[in-house]
PDBML (XML) file of the C-alpha atoms, coordinates in Angstrom:
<?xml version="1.0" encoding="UTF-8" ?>
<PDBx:datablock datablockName="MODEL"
   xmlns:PDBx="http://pdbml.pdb.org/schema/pdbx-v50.xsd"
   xmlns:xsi="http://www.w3.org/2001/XMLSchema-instance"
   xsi:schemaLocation="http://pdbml.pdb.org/schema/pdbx-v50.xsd pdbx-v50.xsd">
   <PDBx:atom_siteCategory>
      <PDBx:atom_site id="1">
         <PDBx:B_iso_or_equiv>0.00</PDBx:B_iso_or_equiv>
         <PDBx:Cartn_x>120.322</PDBx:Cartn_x>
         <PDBx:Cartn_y>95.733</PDBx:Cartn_y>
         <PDBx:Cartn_z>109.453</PDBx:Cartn_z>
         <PDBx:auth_asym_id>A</PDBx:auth_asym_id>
         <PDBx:auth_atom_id>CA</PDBx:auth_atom_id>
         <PDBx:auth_comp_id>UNK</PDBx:auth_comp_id>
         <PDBx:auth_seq_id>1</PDBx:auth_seq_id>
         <PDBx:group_PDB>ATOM</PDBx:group_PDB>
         <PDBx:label_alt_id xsi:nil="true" />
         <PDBx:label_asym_id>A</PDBx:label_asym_id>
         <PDBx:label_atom_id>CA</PDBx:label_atom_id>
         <PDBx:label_comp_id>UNK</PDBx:label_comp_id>
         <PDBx:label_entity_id>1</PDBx:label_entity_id>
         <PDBx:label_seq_id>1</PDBx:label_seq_id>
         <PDBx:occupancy>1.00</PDBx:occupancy>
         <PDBx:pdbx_PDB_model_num>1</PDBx:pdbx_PDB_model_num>
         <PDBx:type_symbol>C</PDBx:type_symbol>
      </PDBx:atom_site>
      <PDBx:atom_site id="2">
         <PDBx:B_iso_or_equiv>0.00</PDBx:B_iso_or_equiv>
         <PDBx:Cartn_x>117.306</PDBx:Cartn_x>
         <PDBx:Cartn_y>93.401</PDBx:Cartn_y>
         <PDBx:Cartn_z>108.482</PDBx:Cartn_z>
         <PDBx:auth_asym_id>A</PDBx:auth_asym_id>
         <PDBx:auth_atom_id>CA</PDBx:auth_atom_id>
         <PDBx:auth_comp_id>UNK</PDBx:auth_comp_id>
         <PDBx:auth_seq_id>2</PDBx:auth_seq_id>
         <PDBx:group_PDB>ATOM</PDBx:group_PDB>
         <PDBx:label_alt_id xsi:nil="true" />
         <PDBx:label_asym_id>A</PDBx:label_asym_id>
         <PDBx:label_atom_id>CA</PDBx:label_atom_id>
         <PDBx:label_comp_id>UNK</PDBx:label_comp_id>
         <PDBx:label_entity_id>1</PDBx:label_entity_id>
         <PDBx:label_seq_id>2</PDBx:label_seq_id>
         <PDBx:occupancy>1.00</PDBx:occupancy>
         <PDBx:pdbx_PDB_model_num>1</PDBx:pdbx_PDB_model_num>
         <PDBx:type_symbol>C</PDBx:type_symbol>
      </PDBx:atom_site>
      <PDBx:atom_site id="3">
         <PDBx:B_iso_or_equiv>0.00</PDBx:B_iso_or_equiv>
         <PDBx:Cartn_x>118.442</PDBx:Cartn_x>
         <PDBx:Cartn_y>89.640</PDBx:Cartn_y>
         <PDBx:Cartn_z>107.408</PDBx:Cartn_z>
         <PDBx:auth_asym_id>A</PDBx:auth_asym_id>
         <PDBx:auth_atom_id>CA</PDBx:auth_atom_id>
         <PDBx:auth_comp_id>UNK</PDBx:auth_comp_id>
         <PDBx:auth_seq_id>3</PDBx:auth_seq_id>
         <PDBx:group_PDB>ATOM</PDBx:group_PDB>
         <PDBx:label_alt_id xsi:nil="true" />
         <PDBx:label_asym_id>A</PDBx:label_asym_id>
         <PDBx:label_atom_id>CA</PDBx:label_atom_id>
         <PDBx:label_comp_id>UNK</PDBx:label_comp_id>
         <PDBx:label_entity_id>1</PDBx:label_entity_id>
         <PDBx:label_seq_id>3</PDBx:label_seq_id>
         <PDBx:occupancy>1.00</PDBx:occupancy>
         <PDBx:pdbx_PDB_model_num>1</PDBx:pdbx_PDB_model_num>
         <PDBx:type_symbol>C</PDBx:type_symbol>
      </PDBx:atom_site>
      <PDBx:atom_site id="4">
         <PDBx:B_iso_or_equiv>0.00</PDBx:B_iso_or_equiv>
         <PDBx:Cartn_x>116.325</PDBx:Cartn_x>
         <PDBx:Cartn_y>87.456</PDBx:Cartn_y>
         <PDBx:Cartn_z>106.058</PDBx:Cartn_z>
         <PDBx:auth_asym_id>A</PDBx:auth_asym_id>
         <PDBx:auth_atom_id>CA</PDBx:auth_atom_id>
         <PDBx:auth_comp_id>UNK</PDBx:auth_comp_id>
         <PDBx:auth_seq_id>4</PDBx:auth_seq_id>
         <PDBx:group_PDB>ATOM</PDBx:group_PDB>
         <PDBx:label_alt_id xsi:nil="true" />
         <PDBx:label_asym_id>A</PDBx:label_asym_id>
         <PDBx:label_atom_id>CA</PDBx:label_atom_id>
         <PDBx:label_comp_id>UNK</PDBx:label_comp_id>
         <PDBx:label_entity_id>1</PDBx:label_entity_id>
         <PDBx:label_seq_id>4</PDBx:label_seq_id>
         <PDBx:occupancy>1.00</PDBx:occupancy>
         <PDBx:pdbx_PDB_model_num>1</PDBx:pdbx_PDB_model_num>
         <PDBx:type_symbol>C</PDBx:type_symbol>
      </PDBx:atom_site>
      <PDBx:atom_site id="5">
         <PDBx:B_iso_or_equiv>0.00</PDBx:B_iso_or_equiv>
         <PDBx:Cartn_x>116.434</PDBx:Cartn_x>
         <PDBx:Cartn_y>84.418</PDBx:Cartn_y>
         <PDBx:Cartn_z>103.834</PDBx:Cartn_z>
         <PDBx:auth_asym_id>A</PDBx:auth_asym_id>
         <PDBx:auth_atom_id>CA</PDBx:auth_atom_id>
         <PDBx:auth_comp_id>UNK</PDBx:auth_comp_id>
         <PDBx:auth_seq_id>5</PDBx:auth_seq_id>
         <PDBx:group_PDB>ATOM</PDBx:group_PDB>
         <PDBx:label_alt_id xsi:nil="true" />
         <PDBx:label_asym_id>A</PDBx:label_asym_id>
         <PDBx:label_atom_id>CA</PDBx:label_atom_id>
         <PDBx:label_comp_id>UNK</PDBx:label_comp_id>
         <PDBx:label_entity_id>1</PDBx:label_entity_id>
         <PDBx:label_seq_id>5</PDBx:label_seq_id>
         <PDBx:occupancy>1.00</PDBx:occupancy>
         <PDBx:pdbx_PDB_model_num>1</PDBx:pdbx_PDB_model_num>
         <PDBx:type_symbol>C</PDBx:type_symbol>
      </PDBx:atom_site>
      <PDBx:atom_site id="6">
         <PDBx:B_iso_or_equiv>0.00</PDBx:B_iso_or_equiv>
         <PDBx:Cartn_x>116.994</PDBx:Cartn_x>
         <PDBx:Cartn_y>81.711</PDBx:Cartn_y>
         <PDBx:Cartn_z>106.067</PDBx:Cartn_z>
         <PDBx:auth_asym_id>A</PDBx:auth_asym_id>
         <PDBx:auth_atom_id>CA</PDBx:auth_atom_id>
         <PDBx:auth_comp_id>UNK</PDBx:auth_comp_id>
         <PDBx:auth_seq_id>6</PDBx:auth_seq_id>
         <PDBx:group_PDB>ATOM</PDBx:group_PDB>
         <PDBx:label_alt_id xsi:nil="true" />
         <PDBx:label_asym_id>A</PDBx:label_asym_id>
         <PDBx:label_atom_id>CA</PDBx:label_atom_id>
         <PDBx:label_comp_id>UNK</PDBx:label_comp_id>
         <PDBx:label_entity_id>1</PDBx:label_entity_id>
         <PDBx:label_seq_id>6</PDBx:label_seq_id>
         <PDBx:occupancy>1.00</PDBx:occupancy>
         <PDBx:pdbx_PDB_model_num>1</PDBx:pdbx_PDB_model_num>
         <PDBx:type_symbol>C</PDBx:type_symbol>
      </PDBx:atom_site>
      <PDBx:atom_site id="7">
         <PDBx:B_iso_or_equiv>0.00</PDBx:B_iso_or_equiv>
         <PDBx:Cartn_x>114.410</PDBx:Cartn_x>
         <PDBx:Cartn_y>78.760</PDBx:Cartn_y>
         <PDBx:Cartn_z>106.632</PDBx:Cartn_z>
         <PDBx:auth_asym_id>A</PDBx:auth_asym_id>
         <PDBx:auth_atom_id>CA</PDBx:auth_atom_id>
         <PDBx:auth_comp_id>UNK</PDBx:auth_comp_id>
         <PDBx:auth_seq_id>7</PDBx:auth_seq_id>
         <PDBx:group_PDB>ATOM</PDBx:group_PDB>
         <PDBx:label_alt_id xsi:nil="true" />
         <PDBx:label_asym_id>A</PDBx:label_asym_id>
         <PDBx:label_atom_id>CA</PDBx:label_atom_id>
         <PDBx:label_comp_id>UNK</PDBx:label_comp_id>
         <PDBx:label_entity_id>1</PDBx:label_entity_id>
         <PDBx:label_seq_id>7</PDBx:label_seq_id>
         <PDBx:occupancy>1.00</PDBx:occupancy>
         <PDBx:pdbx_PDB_model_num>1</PDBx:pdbx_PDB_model_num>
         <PDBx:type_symbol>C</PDBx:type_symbol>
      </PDBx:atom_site>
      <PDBx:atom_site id="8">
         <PDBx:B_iso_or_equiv>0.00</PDBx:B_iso_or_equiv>
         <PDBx:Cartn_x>114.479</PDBx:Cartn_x>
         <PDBx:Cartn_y>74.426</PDBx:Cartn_y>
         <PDBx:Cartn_z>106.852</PDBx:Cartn_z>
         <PDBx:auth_asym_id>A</PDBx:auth_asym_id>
         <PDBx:auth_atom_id>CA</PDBx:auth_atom_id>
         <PDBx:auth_comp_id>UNK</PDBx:auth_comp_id>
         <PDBx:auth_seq_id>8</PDBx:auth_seq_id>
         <PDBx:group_PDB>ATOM</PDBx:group_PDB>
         <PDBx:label_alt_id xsi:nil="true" />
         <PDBx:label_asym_id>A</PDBx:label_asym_id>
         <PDBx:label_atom_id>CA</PDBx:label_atom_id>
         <PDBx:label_comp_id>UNK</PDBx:label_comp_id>
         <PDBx:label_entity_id>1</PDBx:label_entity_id>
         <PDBx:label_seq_id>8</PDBx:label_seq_id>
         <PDBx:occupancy>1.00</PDBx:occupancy>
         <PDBx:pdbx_PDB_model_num>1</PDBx:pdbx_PDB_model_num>
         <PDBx:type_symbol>C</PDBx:type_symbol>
      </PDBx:atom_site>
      <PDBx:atom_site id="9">
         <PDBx:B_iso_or_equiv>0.00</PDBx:B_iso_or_equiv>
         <PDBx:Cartn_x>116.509</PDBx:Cartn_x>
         <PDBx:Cartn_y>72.561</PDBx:Cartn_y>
         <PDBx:Cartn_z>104.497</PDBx:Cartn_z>
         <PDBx:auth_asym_id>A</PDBx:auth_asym_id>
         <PDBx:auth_atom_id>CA</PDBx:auth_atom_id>
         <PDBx:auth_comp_id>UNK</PDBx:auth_comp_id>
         <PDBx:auth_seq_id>9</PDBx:auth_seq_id>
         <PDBx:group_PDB>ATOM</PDBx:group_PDB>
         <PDBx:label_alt_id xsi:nil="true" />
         <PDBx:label_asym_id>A</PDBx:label_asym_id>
         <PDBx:label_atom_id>CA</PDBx:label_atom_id>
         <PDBx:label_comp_id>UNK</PDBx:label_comp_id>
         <PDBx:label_entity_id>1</PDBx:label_entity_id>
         <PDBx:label_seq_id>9</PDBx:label_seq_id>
         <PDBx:occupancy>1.00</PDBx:occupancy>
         <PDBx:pdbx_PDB_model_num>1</PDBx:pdbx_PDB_model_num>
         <PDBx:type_symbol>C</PDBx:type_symbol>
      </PDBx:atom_site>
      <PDBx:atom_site id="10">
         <PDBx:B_iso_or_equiv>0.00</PDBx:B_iso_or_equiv>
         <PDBx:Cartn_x>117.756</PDBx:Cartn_x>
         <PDBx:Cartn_y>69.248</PDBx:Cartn_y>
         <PDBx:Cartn_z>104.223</PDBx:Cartn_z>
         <PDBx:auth_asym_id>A</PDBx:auth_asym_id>
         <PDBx:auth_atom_id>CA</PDBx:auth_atom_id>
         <PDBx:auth_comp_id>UNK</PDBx:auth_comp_id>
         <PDBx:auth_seq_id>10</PDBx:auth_seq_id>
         <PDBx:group_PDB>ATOM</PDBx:group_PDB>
         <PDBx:label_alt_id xsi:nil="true" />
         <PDBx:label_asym_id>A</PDBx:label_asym_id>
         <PDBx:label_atom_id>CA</PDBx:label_atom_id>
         <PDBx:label_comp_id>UNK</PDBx:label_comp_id>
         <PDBx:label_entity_id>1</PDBx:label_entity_id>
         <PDBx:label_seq_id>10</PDBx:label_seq_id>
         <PDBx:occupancy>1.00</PDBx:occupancy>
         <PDBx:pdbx_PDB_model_num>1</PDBx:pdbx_PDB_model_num>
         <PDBx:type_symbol>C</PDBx:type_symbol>
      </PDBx:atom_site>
      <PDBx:atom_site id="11">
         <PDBx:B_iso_or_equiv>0.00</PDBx:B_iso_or_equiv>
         <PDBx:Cartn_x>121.430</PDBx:Cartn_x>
         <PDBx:Cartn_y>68.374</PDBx:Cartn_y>
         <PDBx:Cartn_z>103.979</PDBx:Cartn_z>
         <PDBx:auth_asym_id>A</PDBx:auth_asym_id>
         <PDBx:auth_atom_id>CA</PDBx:auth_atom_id>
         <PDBx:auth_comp_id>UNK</PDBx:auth_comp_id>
         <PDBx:auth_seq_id>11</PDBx:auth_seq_id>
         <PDBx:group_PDB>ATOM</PDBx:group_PDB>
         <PDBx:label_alt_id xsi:nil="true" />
         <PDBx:label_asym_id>A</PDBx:label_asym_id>
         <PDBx:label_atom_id>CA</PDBx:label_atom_id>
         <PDBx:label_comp_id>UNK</PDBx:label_comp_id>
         <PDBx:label_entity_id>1</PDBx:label_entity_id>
         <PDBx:label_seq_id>11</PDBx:label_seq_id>
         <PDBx:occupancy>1.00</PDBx:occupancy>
         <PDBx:pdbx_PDB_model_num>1</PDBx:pdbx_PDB_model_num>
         <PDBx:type_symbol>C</PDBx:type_symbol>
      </PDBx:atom_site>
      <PDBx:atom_site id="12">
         <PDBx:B_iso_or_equiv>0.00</PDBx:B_iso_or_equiv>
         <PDBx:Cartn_x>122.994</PDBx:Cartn_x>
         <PDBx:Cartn_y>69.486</PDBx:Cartn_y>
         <PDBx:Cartn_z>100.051</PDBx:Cartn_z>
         <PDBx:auth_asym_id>A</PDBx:auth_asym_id>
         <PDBx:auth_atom_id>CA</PDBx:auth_atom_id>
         <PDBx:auth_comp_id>UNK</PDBx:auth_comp_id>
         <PDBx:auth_seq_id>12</PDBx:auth_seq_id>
         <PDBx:group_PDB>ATOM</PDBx:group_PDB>
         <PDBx:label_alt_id xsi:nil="true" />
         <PDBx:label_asym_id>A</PDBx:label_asym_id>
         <PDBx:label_atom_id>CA</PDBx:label_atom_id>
         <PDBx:label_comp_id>UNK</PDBx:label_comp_id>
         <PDBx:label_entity_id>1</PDBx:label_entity_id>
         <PDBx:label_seq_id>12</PDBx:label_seq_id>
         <PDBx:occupancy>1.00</PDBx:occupancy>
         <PDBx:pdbx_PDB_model_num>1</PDBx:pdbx_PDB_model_num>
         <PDBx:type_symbol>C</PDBx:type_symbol>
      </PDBx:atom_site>
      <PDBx:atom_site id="13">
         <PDBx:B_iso_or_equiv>0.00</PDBx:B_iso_or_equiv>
         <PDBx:Cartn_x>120.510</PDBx:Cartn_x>
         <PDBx:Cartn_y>72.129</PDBx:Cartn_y>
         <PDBx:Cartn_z>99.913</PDBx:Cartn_z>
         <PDBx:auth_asym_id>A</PDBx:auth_asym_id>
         <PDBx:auth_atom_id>CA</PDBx:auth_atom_id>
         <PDBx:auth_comp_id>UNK</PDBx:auth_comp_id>
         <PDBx:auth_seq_id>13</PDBx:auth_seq_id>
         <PDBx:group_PDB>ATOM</PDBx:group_PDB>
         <PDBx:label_alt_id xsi:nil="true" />
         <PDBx:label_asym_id>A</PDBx:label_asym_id>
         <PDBx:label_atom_id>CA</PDBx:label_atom_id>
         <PDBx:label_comp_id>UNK</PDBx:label_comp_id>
         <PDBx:label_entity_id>1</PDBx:label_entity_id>
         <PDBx:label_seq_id>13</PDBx:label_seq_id>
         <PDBx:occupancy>1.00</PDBx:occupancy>
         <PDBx:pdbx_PDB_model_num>1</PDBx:pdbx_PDB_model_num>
         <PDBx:type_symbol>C</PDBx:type_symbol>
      </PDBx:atom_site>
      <PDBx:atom_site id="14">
         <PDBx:B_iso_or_equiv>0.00</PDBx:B_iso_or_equiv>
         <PDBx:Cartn_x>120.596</PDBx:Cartn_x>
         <PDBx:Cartn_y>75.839</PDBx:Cartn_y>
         <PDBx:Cartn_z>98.978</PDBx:Cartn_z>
         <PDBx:auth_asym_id>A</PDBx:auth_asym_id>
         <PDBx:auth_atom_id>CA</PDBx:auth_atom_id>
         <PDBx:auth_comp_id>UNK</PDBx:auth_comp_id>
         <PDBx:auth_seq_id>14</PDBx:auth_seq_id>
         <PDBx:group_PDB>ATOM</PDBx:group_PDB>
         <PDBx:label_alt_id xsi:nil="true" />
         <PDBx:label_asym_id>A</PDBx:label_asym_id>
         <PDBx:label_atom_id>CA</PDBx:label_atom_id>
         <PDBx:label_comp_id>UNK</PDBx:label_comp_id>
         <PDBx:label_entity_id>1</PDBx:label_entity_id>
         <PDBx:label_seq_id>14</PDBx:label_seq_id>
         <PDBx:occupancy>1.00</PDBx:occupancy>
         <PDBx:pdbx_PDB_model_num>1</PDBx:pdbx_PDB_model_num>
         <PDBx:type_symbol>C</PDBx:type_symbol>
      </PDBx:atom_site>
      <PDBx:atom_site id="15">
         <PDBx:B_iso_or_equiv>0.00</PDBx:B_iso_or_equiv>
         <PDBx:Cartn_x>119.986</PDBx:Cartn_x>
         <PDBx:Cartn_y>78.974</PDBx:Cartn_y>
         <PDBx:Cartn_z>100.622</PDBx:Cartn_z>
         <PDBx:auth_asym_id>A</PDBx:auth_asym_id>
         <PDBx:auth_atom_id>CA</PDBx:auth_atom_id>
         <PDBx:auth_comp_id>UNK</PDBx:auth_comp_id>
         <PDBx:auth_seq_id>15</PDBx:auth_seq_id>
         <PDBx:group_PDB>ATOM</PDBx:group_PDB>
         <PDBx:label_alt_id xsi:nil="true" />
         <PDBx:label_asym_id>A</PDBx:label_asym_id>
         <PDBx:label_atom_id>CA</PDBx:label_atom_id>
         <PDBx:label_comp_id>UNK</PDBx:label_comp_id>
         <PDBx:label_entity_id>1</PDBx:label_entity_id>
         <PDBx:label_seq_id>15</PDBx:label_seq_id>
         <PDBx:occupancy>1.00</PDBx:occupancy>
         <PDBx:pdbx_PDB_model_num>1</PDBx:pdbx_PDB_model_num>
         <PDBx:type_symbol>C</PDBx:type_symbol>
      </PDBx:atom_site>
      <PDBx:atom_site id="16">
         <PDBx:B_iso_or_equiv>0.00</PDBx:B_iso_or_equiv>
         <PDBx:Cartn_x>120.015</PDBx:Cartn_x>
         <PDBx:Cartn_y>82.704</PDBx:Cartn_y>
         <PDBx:Cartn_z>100.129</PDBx:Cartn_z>
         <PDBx:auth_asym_id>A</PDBx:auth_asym_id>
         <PDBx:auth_atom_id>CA</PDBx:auth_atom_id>
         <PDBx:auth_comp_id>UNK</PDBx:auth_comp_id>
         <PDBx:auth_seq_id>16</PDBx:auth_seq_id>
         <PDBx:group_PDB>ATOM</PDBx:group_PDB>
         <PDBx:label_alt_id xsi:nil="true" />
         <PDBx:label_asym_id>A</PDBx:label_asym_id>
         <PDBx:label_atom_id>CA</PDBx:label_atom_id>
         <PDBx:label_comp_id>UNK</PDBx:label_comp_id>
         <PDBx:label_entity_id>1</PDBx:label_entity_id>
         <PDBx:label_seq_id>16</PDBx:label_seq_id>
         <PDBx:occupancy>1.00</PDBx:occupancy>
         <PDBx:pdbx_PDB_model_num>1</PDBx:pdbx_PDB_model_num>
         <PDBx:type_symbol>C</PDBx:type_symbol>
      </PDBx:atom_site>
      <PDBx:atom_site id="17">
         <PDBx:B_iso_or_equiv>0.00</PDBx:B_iso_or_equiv>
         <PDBx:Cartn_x>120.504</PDBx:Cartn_x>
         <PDBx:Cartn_y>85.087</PDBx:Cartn_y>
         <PDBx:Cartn_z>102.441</PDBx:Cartn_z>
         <PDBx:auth_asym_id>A</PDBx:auth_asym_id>
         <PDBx:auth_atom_id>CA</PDBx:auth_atom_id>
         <PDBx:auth_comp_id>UNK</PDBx:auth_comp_id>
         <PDBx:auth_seq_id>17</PDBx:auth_seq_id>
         <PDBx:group_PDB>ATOM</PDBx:group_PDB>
         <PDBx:label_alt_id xsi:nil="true" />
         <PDBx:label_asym_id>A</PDBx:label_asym_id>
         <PDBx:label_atom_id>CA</PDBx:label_atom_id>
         <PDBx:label_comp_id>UNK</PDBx:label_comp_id>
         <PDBx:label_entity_id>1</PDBx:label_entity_id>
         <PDBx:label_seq_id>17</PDBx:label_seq_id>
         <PDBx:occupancy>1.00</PDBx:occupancy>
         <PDBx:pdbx_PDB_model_num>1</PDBx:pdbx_PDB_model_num>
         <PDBx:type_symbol>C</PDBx:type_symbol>
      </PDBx:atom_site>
      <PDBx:atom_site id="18">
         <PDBx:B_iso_or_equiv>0.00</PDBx:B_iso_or_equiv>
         <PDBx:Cartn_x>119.557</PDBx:Cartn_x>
         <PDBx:Cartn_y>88.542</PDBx:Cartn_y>
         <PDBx:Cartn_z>102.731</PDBx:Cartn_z>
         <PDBx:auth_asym_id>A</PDBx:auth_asym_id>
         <PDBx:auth_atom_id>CA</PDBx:auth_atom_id>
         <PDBx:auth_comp_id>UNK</PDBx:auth_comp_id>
         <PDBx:auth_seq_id>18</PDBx:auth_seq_id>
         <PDBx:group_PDB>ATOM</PDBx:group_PDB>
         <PDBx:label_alt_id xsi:nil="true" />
         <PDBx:label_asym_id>A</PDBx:label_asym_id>
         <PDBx:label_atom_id>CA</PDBx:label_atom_id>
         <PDBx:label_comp_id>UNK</PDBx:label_comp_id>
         <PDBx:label_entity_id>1</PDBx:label_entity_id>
         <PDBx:label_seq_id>18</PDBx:label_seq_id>
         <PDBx:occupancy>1.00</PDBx:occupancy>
         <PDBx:pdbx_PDB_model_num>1</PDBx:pdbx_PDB_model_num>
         <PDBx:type_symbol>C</PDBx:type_symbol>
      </PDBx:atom_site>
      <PDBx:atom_site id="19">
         <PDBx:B_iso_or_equiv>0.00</PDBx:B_iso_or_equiv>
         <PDBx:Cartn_x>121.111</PDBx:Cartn_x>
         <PDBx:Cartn_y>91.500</PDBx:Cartn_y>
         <PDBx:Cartn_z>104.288</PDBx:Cartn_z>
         <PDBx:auth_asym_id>A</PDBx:auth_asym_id>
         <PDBx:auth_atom_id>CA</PDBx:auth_atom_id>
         <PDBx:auth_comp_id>UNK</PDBx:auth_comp_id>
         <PDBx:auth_seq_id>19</PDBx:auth_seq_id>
         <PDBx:group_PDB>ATOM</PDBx:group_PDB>
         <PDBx:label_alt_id xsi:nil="true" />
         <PDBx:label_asym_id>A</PDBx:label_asym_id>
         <PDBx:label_atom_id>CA</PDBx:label_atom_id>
         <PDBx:label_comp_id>UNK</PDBx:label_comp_id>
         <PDBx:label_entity_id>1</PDBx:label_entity_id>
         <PDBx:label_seq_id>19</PDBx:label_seq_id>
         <PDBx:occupancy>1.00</PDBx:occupancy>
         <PDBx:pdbx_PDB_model_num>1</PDBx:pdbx_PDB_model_num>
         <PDBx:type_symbol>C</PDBx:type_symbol>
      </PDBx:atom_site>
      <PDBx:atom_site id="20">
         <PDBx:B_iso_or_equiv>0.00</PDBx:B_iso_or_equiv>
         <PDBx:Cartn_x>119.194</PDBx:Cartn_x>
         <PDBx:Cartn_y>94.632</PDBx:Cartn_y>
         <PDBx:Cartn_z>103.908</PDBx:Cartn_z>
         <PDBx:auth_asym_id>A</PDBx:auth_asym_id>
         <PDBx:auth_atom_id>CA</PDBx:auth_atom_id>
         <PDBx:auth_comp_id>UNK</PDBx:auth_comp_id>
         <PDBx:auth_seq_id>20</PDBx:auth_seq_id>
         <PDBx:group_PDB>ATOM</PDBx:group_PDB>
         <PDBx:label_alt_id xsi:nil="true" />
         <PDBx:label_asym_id>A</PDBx:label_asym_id>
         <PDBx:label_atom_id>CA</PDBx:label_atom_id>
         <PDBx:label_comp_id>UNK</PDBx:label_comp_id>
         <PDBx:label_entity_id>1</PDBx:label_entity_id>
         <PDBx:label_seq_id>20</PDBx:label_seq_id>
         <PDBx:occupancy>1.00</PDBx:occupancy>
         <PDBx:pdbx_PDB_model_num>1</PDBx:pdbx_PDB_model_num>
         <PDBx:type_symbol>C</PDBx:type_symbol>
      </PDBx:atom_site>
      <PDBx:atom_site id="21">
         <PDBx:B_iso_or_equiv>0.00</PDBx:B_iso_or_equiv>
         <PDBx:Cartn_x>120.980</PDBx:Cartn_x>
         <PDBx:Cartn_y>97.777</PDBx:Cartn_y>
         <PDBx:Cartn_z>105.423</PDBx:Cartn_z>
         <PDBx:auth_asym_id>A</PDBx:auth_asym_id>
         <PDBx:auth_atom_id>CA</PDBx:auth_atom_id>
         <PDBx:auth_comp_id>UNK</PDBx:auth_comp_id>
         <PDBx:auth_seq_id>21</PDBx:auth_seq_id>
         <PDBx:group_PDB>ATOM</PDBx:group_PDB>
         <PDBx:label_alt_id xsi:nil="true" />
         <PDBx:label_asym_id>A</PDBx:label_asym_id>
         <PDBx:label_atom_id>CA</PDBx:label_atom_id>
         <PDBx:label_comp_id>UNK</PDBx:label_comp_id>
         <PDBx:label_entity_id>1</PDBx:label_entity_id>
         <PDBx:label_seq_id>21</PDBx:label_seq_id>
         <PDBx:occupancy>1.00</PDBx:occupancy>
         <PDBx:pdbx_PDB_model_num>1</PDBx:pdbx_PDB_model_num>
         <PDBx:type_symbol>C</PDBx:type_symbol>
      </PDBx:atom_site>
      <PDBx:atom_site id="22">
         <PDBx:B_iso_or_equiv>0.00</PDBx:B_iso_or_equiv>
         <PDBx:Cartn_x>119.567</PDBx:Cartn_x>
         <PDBx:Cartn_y>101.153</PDBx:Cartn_y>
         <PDBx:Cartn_z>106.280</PDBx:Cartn_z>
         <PDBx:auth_asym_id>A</PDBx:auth_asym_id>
         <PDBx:auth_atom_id>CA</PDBx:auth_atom_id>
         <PDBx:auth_comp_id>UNK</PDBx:auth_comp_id>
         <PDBx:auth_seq_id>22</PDBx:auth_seq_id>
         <PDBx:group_PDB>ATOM</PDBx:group_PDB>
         <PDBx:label_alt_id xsi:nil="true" />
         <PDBx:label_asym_id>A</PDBx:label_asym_id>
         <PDBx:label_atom_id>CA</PDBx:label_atom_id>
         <PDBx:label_comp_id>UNK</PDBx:label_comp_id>
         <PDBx:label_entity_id>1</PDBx:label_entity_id>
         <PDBx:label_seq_id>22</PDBx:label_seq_id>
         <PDBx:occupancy>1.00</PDBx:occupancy>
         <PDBx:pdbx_PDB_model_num>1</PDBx:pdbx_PDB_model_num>
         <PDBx:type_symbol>C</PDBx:type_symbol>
      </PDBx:atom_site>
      <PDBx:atom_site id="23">
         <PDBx:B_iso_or_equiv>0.00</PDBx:B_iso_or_equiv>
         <PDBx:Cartn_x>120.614</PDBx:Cartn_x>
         <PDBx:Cartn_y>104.602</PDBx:Cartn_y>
         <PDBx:Cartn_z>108.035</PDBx:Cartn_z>
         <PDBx:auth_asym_id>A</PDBx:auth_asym_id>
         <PDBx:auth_atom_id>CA</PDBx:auth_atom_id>
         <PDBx:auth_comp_id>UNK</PDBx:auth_comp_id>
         <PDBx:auth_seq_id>23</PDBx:auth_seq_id>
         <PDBx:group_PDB>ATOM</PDBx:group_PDB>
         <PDBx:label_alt_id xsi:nil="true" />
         <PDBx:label_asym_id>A</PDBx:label_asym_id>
         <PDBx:label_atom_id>CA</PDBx:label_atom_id>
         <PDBx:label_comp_id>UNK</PDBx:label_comp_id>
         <PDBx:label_entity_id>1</PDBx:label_entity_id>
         <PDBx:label_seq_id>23</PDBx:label_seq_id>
         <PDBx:occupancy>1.00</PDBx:occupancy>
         <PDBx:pdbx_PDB_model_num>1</PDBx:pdbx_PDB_model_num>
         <PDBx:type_symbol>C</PDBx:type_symbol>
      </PDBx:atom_site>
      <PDBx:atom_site id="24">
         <PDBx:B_iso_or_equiv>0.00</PDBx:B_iso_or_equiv>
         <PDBx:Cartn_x>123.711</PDBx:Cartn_x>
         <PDBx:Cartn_y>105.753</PDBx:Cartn_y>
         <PDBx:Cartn_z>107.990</PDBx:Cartn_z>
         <PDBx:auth_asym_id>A</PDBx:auth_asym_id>
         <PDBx:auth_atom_id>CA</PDBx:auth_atom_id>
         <PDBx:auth_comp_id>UNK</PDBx:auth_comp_id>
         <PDBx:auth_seq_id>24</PDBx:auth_seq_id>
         <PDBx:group_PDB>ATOM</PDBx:group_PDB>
         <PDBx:label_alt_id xsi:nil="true" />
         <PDBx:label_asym_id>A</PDBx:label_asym_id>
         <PDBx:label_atom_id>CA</PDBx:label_atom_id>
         <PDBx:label_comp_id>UNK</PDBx:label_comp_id>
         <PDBx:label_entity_id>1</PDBx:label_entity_id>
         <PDBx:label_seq_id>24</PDBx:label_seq_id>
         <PDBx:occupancy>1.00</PDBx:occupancy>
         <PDBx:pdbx_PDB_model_num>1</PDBx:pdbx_PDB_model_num>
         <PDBx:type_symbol>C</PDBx:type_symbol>
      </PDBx:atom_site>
      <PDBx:atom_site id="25">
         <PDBx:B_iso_or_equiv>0.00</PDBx:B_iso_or_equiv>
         <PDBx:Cartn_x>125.759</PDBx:Cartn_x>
         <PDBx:Cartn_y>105.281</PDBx:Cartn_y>
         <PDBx:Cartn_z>104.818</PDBx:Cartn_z>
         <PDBx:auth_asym_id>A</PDBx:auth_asym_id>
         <PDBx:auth_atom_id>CA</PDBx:auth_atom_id>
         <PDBx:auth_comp_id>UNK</PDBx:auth_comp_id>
         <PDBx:auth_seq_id>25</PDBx:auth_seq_id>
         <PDBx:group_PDB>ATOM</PDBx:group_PDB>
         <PDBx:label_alt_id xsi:nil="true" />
         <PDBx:label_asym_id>A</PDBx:label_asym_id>
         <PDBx:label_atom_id>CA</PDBx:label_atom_id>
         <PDBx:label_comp_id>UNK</PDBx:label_comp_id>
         <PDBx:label_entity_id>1</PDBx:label_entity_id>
         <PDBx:label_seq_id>25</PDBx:label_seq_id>
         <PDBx:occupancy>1.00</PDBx:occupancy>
         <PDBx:pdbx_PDB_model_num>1</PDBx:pdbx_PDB_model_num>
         <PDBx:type_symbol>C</PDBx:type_symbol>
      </PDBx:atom_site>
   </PDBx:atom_siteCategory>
</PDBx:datablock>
């Protein structure tokens, strides 16, 4: 599992996070 997305933002803001999975189904 690989996340990713996440970063400085000020208050009210957006975001978009990623969760990537791999392996085993």
């Amino acid at each position: 599992l690989v996340e990713s997305g996440g970063g400085l933002v000020q208050a009210g803001g957006s975001l978009r996070l990623s969760c990537a999975a791999s392996g085993r189904t």
